[in-house]
Protein backbone atom coordinates (compact mmCIF):
# COMPACT_ATOMS: atom_id res chain seq x y z
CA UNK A 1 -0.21 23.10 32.25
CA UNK A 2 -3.27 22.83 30.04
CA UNK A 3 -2.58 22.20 26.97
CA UNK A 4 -5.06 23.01 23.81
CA UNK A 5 -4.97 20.12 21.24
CA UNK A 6 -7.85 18.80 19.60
CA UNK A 7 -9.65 15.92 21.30
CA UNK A 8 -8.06 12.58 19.93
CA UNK A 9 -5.09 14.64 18.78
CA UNK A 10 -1.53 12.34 19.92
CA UNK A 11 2.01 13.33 19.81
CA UNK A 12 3.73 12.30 16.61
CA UNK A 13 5.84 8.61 16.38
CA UNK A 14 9.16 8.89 15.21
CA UNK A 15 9.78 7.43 12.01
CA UNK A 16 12.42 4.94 14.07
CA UNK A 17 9.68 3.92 15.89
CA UNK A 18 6.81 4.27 13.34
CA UNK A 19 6.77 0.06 12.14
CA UNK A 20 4.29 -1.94 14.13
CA UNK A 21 6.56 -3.66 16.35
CA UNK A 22 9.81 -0.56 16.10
CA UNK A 23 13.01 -2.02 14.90
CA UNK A 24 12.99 -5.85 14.80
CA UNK A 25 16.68 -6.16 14.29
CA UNK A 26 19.59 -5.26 16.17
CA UNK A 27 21.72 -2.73 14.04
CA UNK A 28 24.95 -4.09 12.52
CA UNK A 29 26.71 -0.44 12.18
CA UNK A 30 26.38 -0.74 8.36
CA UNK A 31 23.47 0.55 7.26
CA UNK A 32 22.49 4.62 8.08
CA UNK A 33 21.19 5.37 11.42
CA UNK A 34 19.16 7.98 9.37
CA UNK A 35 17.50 5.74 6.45
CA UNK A 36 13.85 6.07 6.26
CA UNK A 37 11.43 4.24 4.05
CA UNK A 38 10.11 6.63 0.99
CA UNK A 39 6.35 6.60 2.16
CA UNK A 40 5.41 9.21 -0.02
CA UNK A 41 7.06 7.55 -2.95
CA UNK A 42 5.34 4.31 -1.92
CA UNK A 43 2.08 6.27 -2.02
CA UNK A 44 2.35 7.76 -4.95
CA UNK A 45 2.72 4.04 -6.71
CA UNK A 46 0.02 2.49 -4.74
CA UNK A 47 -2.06 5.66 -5.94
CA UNK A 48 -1.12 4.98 -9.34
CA UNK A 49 -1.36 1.61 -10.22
CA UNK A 50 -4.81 0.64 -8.16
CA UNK A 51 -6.50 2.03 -10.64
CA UNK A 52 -4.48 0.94 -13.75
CA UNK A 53 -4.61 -2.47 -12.00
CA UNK A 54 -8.15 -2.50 -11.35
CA UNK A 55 -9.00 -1.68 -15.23
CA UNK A 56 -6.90 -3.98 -16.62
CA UNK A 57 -8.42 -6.98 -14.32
CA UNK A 58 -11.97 -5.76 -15.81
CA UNK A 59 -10.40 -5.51 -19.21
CA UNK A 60 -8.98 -8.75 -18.93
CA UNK A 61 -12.27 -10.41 -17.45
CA UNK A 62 -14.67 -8.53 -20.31
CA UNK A 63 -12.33 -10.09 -22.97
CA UNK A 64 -12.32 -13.35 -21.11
CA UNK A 65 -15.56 -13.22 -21.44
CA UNK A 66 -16.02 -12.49 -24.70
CA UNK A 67 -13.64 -15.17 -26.27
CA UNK A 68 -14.84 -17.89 -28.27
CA UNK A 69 -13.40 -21.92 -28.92
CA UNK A 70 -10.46 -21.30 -30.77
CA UNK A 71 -9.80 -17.32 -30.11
CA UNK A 72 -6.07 -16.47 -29.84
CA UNK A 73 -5.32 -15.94 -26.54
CA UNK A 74 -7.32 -18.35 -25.34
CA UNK A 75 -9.77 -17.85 -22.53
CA UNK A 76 -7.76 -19.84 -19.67
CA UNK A 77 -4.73 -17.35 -20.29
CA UNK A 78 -7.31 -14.05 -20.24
CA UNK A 79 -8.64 -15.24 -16.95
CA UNK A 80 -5.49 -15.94 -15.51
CA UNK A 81 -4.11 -12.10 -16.54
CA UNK A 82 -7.46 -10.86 -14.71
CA UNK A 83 -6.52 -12.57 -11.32
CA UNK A 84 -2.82 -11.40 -11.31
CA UNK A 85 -4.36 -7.63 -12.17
CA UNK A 86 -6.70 -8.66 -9.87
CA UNK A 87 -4.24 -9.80 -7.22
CA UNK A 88 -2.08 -6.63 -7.45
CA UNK A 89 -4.61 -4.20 -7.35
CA UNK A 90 -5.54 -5.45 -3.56
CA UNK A 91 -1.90 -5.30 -2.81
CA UNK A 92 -1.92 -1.83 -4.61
CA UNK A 93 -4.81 -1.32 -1.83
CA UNK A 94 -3.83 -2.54 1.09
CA UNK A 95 -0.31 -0.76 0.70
CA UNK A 96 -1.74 2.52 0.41
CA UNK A 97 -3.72 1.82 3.22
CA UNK A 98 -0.48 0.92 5.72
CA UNK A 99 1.22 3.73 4.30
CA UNK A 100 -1.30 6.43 4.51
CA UNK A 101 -1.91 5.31 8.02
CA UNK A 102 1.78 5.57 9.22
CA UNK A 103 1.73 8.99 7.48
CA UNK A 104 -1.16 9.90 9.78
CA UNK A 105 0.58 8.35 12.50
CA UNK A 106 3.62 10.01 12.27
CA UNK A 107 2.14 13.37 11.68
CA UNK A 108 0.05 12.84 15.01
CA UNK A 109 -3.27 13.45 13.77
CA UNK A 110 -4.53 10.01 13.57
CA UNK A 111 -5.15 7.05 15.99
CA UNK A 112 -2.00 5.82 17.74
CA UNK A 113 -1.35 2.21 18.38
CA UNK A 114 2.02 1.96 20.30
C-alpha cells in the first residue's frame, strides 16, 4: 500500500496521549474521561501578554533608570517590577512554545517525540 504523505509527515497523537510522558496518574472515575486542556485558549494568553509583558519590563527598566535619590517609587521597587515583567514574559514564551508544539503534534504535521 503506498501511501502519499509528505516526507516527515506523522500520524496525529491523541490528545490522551499528547503530554510528554501520557497520563501520569491512574484515573480515579471522577474526573471526565473526555476533559482536554484549552490549548488554544492557552495560546491565545501566551500570545497576548508576551508582548504586554515584555513592554512593561522595558517600561519599568527605562523608568528605573531614569529615577533620581529621593523619586517616589524609588528605584529598588522599579527594578524589581522589571524582573517580575521580565520573569513572566519568558514564561509567557516558553508556554506558547509547549503549546504551539503539541498543537503541531497533535495535528501531525510536526516532529513526533513518542
Amino acid at each position: 500500500m503506498n501511501d502519499r504523505r509528505p516526507r516527515g509527515a506523522t500520524d496525529p497523537v491523541p490528545r490522551e496521549r499528547s503530554g510528554a510522558i501520557g497520563r501520569r496518574f491512574p484515573r480515579t472515575g471522577t474526573e471526565p474521561v473526555t476533559a482536554r486542556s484549552p490549548l488554544r485558549l492557552r495560546r491565545l494568553l501566551s500570545a497576548v501578554f508576551l508582548p504586554l509583558f515584555a513592554v512593561g519590563a522595558a517600561l519599568f527598566g527605562v523608568w528605573a533608570a531614569d529615577t533620581g535619590p529621593g523619586d517616589s517609587p524609588g528605584r529598588d521597587t522599579l527594578v524589581a517590577l522589571a524582573a517580575v515583567c521580565a520573569a513572566l514574559a519568558l514564561l509567557a514564551a516558553a508556554d506558547l512554545l509547549a503549546v504551539s508544539r503539541r498543537l503541531r503534534r497533535e495535528r501531525g504535521t510536526g516532529p513526533s517525540r513518542r
